[in-house]
C-alpha atoms as a PDB file:
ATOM      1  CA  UNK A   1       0.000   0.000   0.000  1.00  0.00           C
ATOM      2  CA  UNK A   2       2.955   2.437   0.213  1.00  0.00           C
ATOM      3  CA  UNK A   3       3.239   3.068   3.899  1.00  0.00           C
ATOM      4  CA  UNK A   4       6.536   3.820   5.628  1.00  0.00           C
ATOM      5  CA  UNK A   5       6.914   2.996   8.621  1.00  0.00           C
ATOM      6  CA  UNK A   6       5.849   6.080  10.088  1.00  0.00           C
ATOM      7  CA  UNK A   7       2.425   5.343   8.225  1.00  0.00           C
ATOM      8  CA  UNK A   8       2.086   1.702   9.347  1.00  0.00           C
ATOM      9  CA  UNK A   9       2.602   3.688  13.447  1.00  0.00           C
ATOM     10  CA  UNK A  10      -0.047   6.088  13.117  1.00  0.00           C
ATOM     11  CA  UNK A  11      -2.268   2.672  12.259  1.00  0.00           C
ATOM     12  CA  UNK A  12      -0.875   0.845  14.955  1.00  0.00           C
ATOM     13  CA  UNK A  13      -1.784   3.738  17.108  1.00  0.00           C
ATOM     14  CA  UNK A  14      -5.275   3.997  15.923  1.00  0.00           C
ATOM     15  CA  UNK A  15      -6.284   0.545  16.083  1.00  0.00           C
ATOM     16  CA  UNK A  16      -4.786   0.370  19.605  1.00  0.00           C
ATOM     17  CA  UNK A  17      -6.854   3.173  20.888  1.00  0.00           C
ATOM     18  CA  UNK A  18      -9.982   1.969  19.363  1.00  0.00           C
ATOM     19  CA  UNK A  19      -9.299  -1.001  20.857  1.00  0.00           C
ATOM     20  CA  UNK A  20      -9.020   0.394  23.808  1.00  0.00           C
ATOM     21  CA  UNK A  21     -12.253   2.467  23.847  1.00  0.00           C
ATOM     22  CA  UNK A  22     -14.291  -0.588  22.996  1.00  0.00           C
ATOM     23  CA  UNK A  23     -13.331  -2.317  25.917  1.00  0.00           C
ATOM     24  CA  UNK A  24     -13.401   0.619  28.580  1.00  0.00           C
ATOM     25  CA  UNK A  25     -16.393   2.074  27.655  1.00  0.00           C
ATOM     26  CA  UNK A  26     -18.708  -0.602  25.589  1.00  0.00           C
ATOM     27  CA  UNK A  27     -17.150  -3.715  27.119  1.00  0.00           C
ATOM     28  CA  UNK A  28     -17.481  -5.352  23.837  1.00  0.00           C
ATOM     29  CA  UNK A  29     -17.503  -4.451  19.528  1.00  0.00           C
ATOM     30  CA  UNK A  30     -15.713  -5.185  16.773  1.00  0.00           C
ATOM     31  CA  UNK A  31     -12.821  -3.687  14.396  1.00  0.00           C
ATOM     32  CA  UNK A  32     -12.583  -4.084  10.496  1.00  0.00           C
ATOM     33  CA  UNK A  33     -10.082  -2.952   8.937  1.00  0.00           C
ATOM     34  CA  UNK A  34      -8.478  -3.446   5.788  1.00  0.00           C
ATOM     35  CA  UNK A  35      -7.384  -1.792   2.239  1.00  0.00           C
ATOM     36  CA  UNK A  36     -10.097   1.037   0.931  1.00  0.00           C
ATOM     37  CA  UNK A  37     -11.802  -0.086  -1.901  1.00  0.00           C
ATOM     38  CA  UNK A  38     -13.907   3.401  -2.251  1.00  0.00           C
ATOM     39  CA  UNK A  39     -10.856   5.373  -2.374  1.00  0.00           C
ATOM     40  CA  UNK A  40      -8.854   7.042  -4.966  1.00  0.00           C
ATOM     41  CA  UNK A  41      -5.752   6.447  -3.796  1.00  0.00           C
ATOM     42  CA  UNK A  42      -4.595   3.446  -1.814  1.00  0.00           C
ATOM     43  CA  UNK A  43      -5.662   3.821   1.822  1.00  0.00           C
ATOM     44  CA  UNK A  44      -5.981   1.844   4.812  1.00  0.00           C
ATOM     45  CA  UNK A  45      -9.501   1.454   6.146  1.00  0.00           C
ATOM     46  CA  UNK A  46     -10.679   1.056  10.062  1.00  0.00           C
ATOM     47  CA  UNK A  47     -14.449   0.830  10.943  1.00  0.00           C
ATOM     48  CA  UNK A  48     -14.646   0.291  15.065  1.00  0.00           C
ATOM     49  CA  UNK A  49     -18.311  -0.797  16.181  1.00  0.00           C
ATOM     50  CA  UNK A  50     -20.052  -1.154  19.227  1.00  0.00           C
ATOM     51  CA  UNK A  51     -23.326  -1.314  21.067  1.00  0.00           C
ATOM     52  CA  UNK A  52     -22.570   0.724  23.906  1.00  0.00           C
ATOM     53  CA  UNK A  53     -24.008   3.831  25.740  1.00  0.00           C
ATOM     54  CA  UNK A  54     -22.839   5.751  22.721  1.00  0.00           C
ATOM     55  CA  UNK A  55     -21.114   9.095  23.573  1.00  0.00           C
ATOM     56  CA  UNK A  56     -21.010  12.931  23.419  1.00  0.00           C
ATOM     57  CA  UNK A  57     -18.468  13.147  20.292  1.00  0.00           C
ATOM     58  CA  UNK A  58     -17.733  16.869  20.875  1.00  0.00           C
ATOM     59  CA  UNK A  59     -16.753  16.435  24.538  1.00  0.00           C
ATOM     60  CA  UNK A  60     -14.930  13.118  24.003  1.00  0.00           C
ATOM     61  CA  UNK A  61     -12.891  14.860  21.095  1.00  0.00           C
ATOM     62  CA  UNK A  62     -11.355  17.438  23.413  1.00  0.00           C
ATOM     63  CA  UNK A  63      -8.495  16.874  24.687  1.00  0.00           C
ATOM     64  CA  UNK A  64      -8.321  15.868  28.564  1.00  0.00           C
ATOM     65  CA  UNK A  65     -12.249  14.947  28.278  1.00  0.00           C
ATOM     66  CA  UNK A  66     -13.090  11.704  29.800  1.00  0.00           C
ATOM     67  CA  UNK A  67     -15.382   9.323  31.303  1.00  0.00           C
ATOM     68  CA  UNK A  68     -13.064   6.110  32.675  1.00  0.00           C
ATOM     69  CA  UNK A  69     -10.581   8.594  34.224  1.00  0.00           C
ATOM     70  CA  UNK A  70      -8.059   8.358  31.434  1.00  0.00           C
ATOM     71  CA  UNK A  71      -6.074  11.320  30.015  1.00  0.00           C
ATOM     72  CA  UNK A  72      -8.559  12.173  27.138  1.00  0.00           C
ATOM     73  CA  UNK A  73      -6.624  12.426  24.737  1.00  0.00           C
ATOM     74  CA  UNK A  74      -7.148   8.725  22.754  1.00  0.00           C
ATOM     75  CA  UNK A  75     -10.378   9.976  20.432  1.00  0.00           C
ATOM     76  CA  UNK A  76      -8.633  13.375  19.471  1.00  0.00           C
ATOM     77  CA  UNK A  77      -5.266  11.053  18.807  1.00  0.00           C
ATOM     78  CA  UNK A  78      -7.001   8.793  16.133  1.00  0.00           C
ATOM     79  CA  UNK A  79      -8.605  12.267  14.381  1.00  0.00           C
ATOM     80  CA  UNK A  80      -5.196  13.504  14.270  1.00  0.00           C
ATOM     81  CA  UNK A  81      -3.552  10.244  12.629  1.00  0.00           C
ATOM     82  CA  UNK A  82      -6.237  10.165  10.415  1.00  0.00           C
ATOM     83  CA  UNK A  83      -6.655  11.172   6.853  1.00  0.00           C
ATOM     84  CA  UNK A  84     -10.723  11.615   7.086  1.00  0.00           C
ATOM     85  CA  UNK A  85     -12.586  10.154  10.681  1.00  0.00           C
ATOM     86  CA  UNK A  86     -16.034  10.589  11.001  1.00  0.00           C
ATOM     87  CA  UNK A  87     -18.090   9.190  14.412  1.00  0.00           C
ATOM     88  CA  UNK A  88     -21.493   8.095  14.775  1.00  0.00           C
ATOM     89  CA  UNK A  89     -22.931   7.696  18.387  1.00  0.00           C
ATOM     90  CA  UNK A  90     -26.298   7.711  19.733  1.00  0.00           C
ATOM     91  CA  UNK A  91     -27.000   7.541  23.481  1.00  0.00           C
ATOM     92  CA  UNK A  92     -27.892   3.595  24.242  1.00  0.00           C
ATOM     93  CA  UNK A  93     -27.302   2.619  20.800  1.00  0.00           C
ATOM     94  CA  UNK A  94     -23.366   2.505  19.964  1.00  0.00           C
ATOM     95  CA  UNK A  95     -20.806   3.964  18.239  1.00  0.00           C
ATOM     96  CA  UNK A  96     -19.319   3.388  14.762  1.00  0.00           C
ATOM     97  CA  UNK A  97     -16.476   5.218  13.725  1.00  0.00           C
ATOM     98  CA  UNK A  98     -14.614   5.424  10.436  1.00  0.00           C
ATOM     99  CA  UNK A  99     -10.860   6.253   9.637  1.00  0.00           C
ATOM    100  CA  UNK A 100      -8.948   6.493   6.685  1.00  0.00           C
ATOM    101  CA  UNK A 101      -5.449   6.649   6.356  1.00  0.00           C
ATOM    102  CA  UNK A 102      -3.480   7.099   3.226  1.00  0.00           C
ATOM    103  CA  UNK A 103       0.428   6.953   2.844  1.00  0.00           C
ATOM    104  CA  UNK A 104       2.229  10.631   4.031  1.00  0.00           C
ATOM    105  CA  UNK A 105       1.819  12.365   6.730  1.00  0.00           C
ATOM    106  CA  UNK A 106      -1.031  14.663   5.269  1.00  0.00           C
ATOM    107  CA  UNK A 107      -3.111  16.385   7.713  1.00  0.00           C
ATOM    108  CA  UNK A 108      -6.512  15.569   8.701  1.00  0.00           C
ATOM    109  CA  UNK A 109      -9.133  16.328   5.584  1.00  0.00           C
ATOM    110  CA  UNK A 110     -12.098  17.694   6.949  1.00  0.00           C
ATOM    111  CA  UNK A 111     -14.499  17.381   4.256  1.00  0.00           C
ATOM    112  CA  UNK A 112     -17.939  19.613   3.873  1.00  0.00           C
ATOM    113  CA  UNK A 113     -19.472  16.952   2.216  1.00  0.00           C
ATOM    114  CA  UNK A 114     -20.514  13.593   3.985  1.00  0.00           C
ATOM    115  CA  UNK A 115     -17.824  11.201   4.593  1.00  0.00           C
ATOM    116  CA  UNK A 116     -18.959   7.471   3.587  1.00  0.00           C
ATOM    117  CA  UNK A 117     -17.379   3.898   4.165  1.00  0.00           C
ATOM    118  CA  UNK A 118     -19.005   0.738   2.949  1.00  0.00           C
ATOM    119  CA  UNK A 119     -18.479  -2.870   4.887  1.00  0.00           C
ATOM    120  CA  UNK A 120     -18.435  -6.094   3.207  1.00  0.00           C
ATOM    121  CA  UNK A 121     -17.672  -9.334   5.009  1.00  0.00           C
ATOM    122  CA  UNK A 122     -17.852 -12.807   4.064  1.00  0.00           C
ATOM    123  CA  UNK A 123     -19.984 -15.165   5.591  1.00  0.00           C
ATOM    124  CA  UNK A 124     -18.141 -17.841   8.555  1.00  0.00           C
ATOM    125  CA  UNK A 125     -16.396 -20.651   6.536  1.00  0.00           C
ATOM    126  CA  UNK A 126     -16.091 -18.054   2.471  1.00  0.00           C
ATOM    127  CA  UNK A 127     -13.337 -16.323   1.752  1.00  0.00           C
ATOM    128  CA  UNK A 128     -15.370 -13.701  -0.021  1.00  0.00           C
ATOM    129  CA  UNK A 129     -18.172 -11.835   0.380  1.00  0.00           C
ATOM    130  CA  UNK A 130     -21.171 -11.988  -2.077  1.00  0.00           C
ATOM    131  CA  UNK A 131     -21.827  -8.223  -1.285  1.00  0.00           C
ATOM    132  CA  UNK A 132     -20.410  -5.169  -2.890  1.00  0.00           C
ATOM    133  CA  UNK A 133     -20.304  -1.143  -2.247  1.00  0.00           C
ATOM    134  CA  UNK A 134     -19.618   1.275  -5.098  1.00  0.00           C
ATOM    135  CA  UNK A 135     -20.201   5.294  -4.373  1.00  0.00           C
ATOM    136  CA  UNK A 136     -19.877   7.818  -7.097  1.00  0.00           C
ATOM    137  CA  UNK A 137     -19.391  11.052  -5.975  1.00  0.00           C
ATOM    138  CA  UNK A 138     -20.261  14.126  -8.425  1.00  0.00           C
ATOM    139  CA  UNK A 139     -20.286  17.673  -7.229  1.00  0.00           C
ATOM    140  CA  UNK A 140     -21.819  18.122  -3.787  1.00  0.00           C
ATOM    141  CA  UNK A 141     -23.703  14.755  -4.551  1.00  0.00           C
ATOM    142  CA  UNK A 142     -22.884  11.088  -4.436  1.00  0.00           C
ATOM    143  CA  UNK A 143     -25.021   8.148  -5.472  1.00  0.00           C
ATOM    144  CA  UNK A 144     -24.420   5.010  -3.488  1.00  0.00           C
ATOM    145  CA  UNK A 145     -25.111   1.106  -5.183  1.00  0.00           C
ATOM    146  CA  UNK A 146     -25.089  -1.992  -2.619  1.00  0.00           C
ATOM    147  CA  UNK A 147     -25.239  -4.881  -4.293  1.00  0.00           C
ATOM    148  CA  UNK A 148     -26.116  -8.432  -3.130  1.00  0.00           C
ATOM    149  CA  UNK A 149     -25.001 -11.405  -5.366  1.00  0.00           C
ATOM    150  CA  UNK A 150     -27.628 -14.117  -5.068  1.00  0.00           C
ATOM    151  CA  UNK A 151     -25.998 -16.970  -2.592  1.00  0.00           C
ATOM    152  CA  UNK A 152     -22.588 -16.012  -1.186  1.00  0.00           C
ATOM    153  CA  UNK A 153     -19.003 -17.368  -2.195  1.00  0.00           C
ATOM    154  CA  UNK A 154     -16.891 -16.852  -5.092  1.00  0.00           C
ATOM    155  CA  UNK A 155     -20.008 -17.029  -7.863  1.00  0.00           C
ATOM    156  CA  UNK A 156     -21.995 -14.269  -5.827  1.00  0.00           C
ATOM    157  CA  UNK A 157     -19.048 -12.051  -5.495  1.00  0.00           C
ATOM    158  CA  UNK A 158     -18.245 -12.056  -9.270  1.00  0.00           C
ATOM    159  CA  UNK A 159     -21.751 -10.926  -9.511  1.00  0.00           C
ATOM    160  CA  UNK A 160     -21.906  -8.199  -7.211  1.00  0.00           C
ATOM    161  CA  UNK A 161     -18.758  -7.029  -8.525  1.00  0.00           C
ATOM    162  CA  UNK A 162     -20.284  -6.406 -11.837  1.00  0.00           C
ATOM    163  CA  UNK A 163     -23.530  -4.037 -10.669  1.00  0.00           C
ATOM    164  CA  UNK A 164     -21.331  -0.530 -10.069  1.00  0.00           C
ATOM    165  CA  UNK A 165     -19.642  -1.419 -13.575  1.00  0.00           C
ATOM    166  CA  UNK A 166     -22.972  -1.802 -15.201  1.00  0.00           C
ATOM    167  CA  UNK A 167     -24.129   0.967 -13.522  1.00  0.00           C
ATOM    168  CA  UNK A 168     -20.827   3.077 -14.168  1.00  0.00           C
ATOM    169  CA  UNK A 169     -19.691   3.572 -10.625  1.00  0.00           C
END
């Protein structure tokens, strides 16, 4: 993917602290990670989820905010390493966050548009997912295509795979 090692820190940093965050404050989630496929450039891709008491994102993203008596700074930490982070949290529903990280140090890229991720995973026991996520972005629009090959397994991802082409996403 083109990261130095510097790069391949500022992911093990992020992962660590959403890591961390899951298990102080939901007890429990998930991380996904893995390379973009919705990006132009090659990028790295985490998505943290949980199903805890969700959280105040504007007071957890100051620094020396927190709730478990911690220094505050671990939500800020993964904005800064990140190329684009966007958060999703609703009070006894979860959290979902999404980073991107590309190679170089660039700085964070606030964008005034949405930011969007897209999660495929394969079913226990396939090594591919039957499912596919194309976004098109023109102007201050974008038009978003989830697809859903019939079955699951290699046959049902070579389908899904050709809806955005078809569809010239």
């Amino acid at each position: 993917m083109g990261f130095s090692e510097e790069d391949a820190g500022r992911a093990a940093i992020v992962v660590t602290e959403l890591g961390t965050n899951i298990l102080k404050h939901a007890g429990h989630g998930e991380i996904l990670a893995g390379a973009s496929l919705t990006s132009a450039r090659s990028c790295f891709e985490i998505v943290a989820l949980d199903q805890g008491s969700g959280m105040d994102v504007d007071k957890c993203l100051q620094d020396g905010f927190s709730t478990a008596g911690s220094q505050g700074t671990g939500l800020g930490a993964i904005r800064r390493q990140a190329t684009t982070f966007d958060v999703w949290s609703v009070a006894g529903r979860g959290t979902a966050i999404h980073v991107r990280l590309c190679p170089g140090r660039a700085a964070y890229e606030q964008r005034d548009k949405t930011n969007w991720a897209g999660v495929v995973r394969a079913l226990r026991g396939e090594e591919v997912s039957g499912d596919a996520v194309a976004v098109r972005e023109t102007g201050q629009y974008f038009t978003a295509l989830v697809s859903d090959g019939l079955g699951h397994g290699t046959f049902a991802a070579e389908a899904s795979a050709l809806a955005p082409q078809r569809r010239g996403l």
